[in-house]
Protein backbone atom coordinates (compact mmCIF):
# COMPACT_ATOMS: atom_id res chain seq x y z
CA UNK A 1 0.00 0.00 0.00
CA UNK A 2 1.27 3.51 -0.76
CA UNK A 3 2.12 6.15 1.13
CA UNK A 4 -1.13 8.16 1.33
CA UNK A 5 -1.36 11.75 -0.17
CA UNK A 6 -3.88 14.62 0.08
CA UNK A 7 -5.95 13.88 -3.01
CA UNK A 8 -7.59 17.75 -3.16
CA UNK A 9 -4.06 19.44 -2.89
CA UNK A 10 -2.21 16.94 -4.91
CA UNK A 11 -5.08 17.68 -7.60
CA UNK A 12 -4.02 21.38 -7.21
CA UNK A 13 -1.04 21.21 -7.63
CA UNK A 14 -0.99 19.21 -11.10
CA UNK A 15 -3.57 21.12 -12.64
CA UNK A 16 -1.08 24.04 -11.93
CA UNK A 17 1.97 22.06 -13.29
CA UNK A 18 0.10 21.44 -16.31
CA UNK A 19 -1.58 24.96 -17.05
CA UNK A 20 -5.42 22.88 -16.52
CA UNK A 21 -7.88 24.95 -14.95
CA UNK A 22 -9.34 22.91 -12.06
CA UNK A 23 -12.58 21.27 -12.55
CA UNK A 24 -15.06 22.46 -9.86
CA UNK A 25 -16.87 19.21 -9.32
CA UNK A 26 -13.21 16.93 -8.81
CA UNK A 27 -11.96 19.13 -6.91
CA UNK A 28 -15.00 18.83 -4.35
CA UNK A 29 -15.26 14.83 -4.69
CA UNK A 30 -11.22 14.53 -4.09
CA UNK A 31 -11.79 16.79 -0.70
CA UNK A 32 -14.97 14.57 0.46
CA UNK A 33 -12.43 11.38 0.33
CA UNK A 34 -9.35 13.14 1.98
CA UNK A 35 -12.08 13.37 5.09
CA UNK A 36 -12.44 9.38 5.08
CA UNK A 37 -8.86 8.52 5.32
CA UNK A 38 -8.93 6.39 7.99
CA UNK A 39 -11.28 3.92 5.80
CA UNK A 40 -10.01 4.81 2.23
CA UNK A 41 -6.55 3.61 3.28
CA UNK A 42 -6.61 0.42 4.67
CA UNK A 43 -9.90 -0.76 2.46
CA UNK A 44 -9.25 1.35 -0.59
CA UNK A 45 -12.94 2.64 -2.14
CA UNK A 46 -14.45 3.93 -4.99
CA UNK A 47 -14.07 7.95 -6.19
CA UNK A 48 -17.75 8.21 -7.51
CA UNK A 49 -17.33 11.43 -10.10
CA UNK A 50 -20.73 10.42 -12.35
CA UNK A 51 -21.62 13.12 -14.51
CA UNK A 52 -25.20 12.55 -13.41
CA UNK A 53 -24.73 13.63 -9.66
CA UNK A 54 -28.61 15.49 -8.24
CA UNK A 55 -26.83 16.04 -4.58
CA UNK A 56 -23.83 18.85 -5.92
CA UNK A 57 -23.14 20.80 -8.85
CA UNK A 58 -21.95 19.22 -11.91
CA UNK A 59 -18.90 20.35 -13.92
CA UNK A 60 -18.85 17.45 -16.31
CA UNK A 61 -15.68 15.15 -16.91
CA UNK A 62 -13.84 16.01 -19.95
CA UNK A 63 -10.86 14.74 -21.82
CA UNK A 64 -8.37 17.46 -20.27
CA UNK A 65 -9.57 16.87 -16.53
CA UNK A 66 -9.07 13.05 -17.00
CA UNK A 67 -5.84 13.76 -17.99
CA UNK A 68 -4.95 15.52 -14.48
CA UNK A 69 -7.37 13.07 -12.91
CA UNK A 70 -5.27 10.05 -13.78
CA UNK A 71 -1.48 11.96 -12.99
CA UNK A 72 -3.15 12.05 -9.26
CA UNK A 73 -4.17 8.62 -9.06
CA UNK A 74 -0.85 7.49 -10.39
CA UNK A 75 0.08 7.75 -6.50
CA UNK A 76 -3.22 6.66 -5.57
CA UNK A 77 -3.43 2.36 -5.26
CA UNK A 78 -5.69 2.97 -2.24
CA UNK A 79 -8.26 3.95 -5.16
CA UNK A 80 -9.41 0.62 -6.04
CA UNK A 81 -12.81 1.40 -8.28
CA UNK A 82 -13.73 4.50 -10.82
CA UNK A 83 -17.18 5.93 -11.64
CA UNK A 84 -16.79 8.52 -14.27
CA UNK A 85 -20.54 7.90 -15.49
CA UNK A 86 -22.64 10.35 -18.18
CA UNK A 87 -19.38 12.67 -18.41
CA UNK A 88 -18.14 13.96 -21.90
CA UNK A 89 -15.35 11.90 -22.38
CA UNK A 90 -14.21 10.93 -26.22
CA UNK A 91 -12.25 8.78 -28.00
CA UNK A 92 -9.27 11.17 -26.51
CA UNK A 93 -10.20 10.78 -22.75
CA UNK A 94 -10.16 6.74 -23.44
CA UNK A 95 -6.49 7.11 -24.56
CA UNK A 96 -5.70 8.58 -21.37
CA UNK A 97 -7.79 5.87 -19.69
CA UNK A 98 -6.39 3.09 -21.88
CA UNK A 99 -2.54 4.10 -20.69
CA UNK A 100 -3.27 4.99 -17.15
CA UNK A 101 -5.00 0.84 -17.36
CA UNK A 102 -1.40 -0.31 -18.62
CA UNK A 103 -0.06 1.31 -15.77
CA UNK A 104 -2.12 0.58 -13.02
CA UNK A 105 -2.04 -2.35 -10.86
CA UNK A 106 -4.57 -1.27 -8.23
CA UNK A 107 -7.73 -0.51 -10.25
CA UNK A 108 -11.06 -3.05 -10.16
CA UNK A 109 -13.55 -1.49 -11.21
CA UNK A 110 -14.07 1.44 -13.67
CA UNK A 111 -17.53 2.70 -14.86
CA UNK A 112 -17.39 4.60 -18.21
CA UNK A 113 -21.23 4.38 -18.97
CA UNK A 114 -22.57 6.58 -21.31
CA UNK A 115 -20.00 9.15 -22.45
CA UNK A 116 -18.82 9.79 -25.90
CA UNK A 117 -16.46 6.73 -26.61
CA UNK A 118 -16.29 5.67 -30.51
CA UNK A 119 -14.56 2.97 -31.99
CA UNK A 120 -11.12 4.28 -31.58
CA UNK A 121 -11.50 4.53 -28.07
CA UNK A 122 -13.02 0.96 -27.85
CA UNK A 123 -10.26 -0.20 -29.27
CA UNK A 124 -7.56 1.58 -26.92
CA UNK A 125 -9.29 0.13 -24.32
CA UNK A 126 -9.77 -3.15 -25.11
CA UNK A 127 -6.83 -3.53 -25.83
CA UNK A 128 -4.88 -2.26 -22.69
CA UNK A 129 -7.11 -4.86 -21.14
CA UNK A 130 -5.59 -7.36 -22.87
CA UNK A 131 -2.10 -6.62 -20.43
CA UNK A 132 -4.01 -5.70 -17.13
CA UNK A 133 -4.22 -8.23 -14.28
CA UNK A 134 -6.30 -5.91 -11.99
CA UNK A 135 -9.64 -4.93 -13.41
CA UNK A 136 -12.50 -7.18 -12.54
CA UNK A 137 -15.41 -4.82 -13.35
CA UNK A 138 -15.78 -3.15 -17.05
CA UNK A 139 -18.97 -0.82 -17.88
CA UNK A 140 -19.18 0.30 -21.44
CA UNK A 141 -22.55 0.39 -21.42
CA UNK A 142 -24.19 3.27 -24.16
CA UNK A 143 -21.26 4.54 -25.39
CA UNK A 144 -21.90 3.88 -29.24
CA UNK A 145 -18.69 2.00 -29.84
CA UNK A 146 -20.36 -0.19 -32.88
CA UNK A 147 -20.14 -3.33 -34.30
CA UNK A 148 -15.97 -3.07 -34.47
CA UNK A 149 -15.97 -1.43 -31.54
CA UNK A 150 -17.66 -4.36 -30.12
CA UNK A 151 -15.05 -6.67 -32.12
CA UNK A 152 -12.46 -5.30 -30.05
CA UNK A 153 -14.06 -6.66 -26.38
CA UNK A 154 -14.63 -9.78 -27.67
CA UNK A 155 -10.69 -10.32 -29.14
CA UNK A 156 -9.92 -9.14 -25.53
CA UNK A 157 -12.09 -11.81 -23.98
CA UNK A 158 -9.92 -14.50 -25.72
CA UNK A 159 -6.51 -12.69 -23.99
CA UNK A 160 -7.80 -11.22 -20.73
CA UNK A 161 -8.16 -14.01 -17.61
CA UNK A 162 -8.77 -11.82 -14.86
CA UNK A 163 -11.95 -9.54 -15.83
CA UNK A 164 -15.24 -11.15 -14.43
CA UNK A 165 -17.59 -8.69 -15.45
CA UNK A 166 -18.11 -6.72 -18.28
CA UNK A 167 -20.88 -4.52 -19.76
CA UNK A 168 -21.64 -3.82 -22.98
CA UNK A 169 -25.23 -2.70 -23.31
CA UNK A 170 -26.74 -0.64 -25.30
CA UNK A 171 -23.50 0.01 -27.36
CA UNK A 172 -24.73 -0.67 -31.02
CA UNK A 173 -23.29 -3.97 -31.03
CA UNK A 174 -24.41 -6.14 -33.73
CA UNK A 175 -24.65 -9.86 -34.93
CA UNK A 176 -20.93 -10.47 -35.62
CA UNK A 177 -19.63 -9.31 -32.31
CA UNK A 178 -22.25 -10.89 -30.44
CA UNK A 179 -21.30 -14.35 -32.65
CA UNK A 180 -18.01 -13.69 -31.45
CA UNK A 181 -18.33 -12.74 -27.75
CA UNK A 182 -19.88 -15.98 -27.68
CA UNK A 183 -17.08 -17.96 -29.31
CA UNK A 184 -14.66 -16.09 -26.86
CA UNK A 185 -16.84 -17.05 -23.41
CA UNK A 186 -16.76 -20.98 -24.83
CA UNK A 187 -13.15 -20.41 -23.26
CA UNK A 188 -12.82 -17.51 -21.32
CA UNK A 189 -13.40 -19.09 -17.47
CA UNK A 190 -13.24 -15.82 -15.70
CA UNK A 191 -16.42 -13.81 -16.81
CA UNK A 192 -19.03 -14.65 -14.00
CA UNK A 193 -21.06 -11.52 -15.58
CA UNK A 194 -22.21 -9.94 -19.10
CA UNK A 195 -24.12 -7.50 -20.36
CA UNK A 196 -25.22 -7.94 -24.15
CA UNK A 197 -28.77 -5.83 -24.29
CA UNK A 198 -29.84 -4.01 -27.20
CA UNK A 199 -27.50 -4.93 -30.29
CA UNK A 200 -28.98 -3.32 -33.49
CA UNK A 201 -29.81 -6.81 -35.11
CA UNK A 202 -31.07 -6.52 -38.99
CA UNK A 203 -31.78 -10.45 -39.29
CA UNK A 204 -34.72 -12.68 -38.36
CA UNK A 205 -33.11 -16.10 -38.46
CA UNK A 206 -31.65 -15.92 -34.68
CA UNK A 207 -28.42 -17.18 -35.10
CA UNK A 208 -26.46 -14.99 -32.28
CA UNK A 209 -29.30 -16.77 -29.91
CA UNK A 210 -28.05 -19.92 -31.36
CA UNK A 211 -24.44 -19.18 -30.80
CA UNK A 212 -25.05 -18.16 -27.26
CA UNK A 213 -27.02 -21.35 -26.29
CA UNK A 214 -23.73 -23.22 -27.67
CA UNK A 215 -21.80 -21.24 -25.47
CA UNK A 216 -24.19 -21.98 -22.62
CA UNK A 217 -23.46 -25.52 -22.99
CA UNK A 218 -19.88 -25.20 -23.04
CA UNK A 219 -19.22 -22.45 -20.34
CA UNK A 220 -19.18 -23.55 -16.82
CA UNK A 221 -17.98 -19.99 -14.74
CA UNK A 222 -20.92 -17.49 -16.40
CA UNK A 223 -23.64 -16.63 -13.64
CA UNK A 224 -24.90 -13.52 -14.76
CA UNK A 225 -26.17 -13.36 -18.70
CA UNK A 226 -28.41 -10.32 -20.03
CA UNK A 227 -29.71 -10.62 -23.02
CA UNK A 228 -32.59 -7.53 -23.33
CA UNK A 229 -34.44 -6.57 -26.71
CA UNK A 230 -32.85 -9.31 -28.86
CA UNK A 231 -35.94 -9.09 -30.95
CA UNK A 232 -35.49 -13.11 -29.69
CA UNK A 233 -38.71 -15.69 -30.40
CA UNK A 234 -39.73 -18.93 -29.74
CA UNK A 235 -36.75 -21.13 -31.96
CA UNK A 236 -34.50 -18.77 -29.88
CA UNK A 237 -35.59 -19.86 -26.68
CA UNK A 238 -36.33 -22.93 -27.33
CA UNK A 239 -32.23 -23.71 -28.06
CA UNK A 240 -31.60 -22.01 -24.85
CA UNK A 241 -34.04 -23.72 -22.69
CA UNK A 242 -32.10 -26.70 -24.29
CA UNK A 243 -28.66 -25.50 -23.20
CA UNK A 244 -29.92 -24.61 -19.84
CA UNK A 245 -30.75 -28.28 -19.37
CA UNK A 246 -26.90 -29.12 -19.57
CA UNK A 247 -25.63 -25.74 -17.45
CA UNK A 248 -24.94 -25.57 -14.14
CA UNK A 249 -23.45 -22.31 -13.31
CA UNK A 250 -26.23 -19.56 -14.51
CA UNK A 251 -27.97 -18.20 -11.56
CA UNK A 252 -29.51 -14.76 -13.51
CA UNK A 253 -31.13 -14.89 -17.02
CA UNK A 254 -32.65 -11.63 -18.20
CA UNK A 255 -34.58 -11.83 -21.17
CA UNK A 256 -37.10 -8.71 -20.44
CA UNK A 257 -35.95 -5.49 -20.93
CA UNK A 258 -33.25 -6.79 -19.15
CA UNK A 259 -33.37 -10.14 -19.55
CA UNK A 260 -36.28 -11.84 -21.37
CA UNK A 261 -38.61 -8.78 -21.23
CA UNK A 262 -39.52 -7.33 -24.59
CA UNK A 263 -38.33 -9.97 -26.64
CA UNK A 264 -40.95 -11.58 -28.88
CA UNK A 265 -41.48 -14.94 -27.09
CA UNK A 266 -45.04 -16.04 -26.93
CA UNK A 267 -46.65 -18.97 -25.12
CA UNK A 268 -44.71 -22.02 -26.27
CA UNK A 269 -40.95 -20.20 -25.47
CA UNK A 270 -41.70 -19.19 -21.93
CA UNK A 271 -44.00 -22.26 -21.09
CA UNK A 272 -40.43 -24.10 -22.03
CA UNK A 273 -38.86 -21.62 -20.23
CA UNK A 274 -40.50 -23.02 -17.34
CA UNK A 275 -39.88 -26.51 -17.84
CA UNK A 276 -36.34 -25.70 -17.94
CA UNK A 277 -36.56 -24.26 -14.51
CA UNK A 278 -37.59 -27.11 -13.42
CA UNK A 279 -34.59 -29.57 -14.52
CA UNK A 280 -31.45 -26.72 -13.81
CA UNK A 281 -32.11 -26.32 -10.34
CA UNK A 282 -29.10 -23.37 -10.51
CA UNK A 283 -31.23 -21.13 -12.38
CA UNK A 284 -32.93 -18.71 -9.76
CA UNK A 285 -34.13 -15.42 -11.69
CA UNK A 286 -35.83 -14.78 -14.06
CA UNK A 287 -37.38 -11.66 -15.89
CA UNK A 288 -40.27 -11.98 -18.74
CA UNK A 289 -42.29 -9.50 -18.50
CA UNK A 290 -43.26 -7.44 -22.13
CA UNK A 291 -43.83 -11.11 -24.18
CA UNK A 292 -46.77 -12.31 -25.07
CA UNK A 293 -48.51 -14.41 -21.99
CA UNK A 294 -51.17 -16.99 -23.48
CA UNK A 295 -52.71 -19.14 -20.55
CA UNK A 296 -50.59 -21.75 -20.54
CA UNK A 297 -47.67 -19.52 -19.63
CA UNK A 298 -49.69 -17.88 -16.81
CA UNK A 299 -50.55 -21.37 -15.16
CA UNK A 300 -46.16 -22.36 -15.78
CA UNK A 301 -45.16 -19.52 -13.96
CA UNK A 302 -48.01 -19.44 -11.58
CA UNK A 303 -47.02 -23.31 -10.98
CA UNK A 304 -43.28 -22.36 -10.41
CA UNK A 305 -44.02 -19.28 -7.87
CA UNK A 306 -46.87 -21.87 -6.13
CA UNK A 307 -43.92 -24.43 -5.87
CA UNK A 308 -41.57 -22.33 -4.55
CA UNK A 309 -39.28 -22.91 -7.21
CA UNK A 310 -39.54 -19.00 -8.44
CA UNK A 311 -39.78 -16.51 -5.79
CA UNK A 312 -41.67 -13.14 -6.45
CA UNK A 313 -38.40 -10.99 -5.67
CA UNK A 314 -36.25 -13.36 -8.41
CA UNK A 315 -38.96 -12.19 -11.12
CA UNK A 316 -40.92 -9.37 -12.45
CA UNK A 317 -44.29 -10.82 -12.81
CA UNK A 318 -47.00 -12.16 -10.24
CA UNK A 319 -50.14 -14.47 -10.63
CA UNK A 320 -53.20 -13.47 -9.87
CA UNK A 321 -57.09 -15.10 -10.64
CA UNK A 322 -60.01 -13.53 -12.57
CA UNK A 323 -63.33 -15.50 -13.02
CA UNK A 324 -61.08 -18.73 -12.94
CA UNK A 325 -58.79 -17.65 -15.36
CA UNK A 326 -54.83 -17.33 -14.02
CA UNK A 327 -53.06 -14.36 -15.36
CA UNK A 328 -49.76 -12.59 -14.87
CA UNK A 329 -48.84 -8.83 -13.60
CA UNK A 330 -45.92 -7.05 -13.61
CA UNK A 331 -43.92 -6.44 -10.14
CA UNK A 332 -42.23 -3.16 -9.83
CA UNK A 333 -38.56 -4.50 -8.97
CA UNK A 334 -36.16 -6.19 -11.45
CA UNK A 335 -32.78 -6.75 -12.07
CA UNK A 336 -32.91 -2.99 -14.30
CA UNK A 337 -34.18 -1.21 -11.06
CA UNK A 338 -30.36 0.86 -10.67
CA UNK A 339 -29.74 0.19 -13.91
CA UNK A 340 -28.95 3.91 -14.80
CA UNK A 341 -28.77 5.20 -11.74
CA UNK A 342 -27.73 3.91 -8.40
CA UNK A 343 -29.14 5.68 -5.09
CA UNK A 344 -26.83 8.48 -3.49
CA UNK A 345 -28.50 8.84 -0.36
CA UNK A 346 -28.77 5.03 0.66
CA UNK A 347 -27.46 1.37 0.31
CA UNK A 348 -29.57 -1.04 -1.78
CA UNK A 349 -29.83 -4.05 0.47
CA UNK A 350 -32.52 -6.04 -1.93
CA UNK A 351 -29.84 -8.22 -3.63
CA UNK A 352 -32.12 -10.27 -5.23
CA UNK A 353 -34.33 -7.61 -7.43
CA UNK A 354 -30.88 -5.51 -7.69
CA UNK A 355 -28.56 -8.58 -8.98
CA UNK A 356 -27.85 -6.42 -12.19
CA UNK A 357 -24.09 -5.33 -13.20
CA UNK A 358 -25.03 -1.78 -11.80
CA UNK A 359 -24.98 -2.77 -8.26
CA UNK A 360 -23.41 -6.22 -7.33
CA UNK A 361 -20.45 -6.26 -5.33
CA UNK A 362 -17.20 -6.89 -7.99
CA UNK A 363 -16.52 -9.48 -5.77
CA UNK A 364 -19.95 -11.17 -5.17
CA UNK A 365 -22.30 -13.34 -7.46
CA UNK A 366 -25.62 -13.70 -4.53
């Protein structure tokens, strides 16, 4: 552990050495921490600069501040996780990132969601990742970093042994990234979590469902899989209800607007759905709500929740009985609850209905 240094004045001082004009909202986030020494120290924590911030006034991240940012936390191992969240970086700000991840041996989590990182920057990244040993949690998630962009996370996956989650949603990704993410996790051993919602998909024949059922059967460490908006149907399903029935490791499946939600499964997908449940007794949540619910999927899931087997908080619907008929209403929670936002003001403690990449512990899998 290093020798620790005022964060606030050591900010000062660089943004003087390099003619930066100090960024308001850093400067006030590096002066909270210096007054929780005593814990940052010896446990190391997370600076939380998120663009997004309701509780203080927001000077957003850009390229130049993460350039002075990263010269203080050079001498900083005690920082262990970075939230730099709906900021203004660019492809710029994720060369600075990508070198200061080459460097770094201290750094586990870093949360780049939704600022203004192309495919350039993607690739920077990615790449650096292929050399660190540190990192275990990656968010990507709506920066539009493309199809190649998306090409470059998935080559890393093949290299990379020590990441365990990574998020990549709602980053344009399409069908041959996807294909190959999937050919990359049939070996990669250390992802217990992805992210893979929205991809902009132009075909009909479901083939990157197919590829990740393959990969389902083959991959033994993945607990976590999101698969939201895959305009995914029945055939789709149906080969993953068929992998599920050989794996023994996945815990979360989100096929709703997380998971299974707003896909276009109708009754015979998420009646097999249910089946499945049945047989991988490892499986334990699971979202659907936004498909089409005929009867017979109202009386499955009503069956499974009656059983015990599904338990309200591990899903986003809930049976209920009108004139004899069983039918199926949403819940309010679900593993998107802190998807895009996380509370300031107090600790989510419901780890079941907030299992999602946003707000497990890098270190925990529930």
């Amino acid at each position: 552990m290093s020798v620790c240094p005022d964060l606030h004045q050591h900010y000062v001082q660089v943004c003087q050495n390099l003619g930066q004009p100090e960024n308001p909202f850093i400067a006030h986030v590096l002066q909270e921490a210096d007054k929780n020494d005593e814990i940052i120290w010896t446990k190391g924590f997370t600076l939380k600069i998120a663009g997004n911030s309701h509780l203080v006034p927001v000077q957003r991240v850009t390229d130049d501040n993460l350039q002075v940012l990263v010269s203080v936390l050079r001498t900083a191992a005690f920082v262990t996780g970075l939230d730099l969240r709906y900021n203004v970086l660019t492809d710029a700000g994720a060369k600075t990132m990508a070198t200061f991840l080459q460097e770094n041996s201290s750094l586990r989590y870093l949360n780049l969601m939704f600022n203004n990182i192309g495919k350039s920057g993607a690739e920077l990244i990615a790449k650096a990742l292929h050399r660190n040993e540190t990192l275990l949690h990656m968010r990507m998630t709506g920066n539009k970093i493309g199809e190649k962009g998306g090409m470059f996370f998935a080559s890393m996956l093949q290299i990379n042994s020590t990441l365990e989650k990574l998020d990549l949603g709602d980053c344009d990704i399409g069908v041959q990234c996807l294909i190959a993410t999937a050919s990359a996790l049939n070996l990669n051993k250390s992802v217990k979590a992805i992210n893979l919602n929205r991809p902009l998909l132009f075909s009909q024949e479901e083939e990157t469902t197919v590829h990740l059922a393959l990969m389902l059967k083959n991959n033994s460490s993945l607990v976590e899989l999101h698969l939201c908006k895959h305009e995914m149907k029945n055939f789709g399903v149906e080969r993953l209800c068929e992998a599920l029935y050989e794996n023994s490791s996945l815990r979360y499946l989100d096929l709703a607007w997380l998971s299974v939600v707003s896909n276009n499964i109708s009754g015979k997908g998420l009646v097999a759905l249910s089946d499945a449940m049945k047989t991988n007794t490892e499986l334990s949540c699971i979202y659907i709500w936004g498909n089409k619910f005929d009867e017979a999927t109202c009386m499955a899931f009503s069956e499974l929740i009656q059983m015990g087997r599904l338990k309200l908080n591990c899903t986003d619907v809930e049976p209920y009985e009108v004139d004899g008929h069983t039918y199926l209403a949403e819940l309010s929670h679900g593993l998107q609850k802190h998807y895009y936002w996380t509370p300031s003001y107090w600790a989510v403690t419901k780890k079941d209905a907030n299992a999602s990449l946003a707000i497990a512990a890098v270190s925990e899998y529930l």
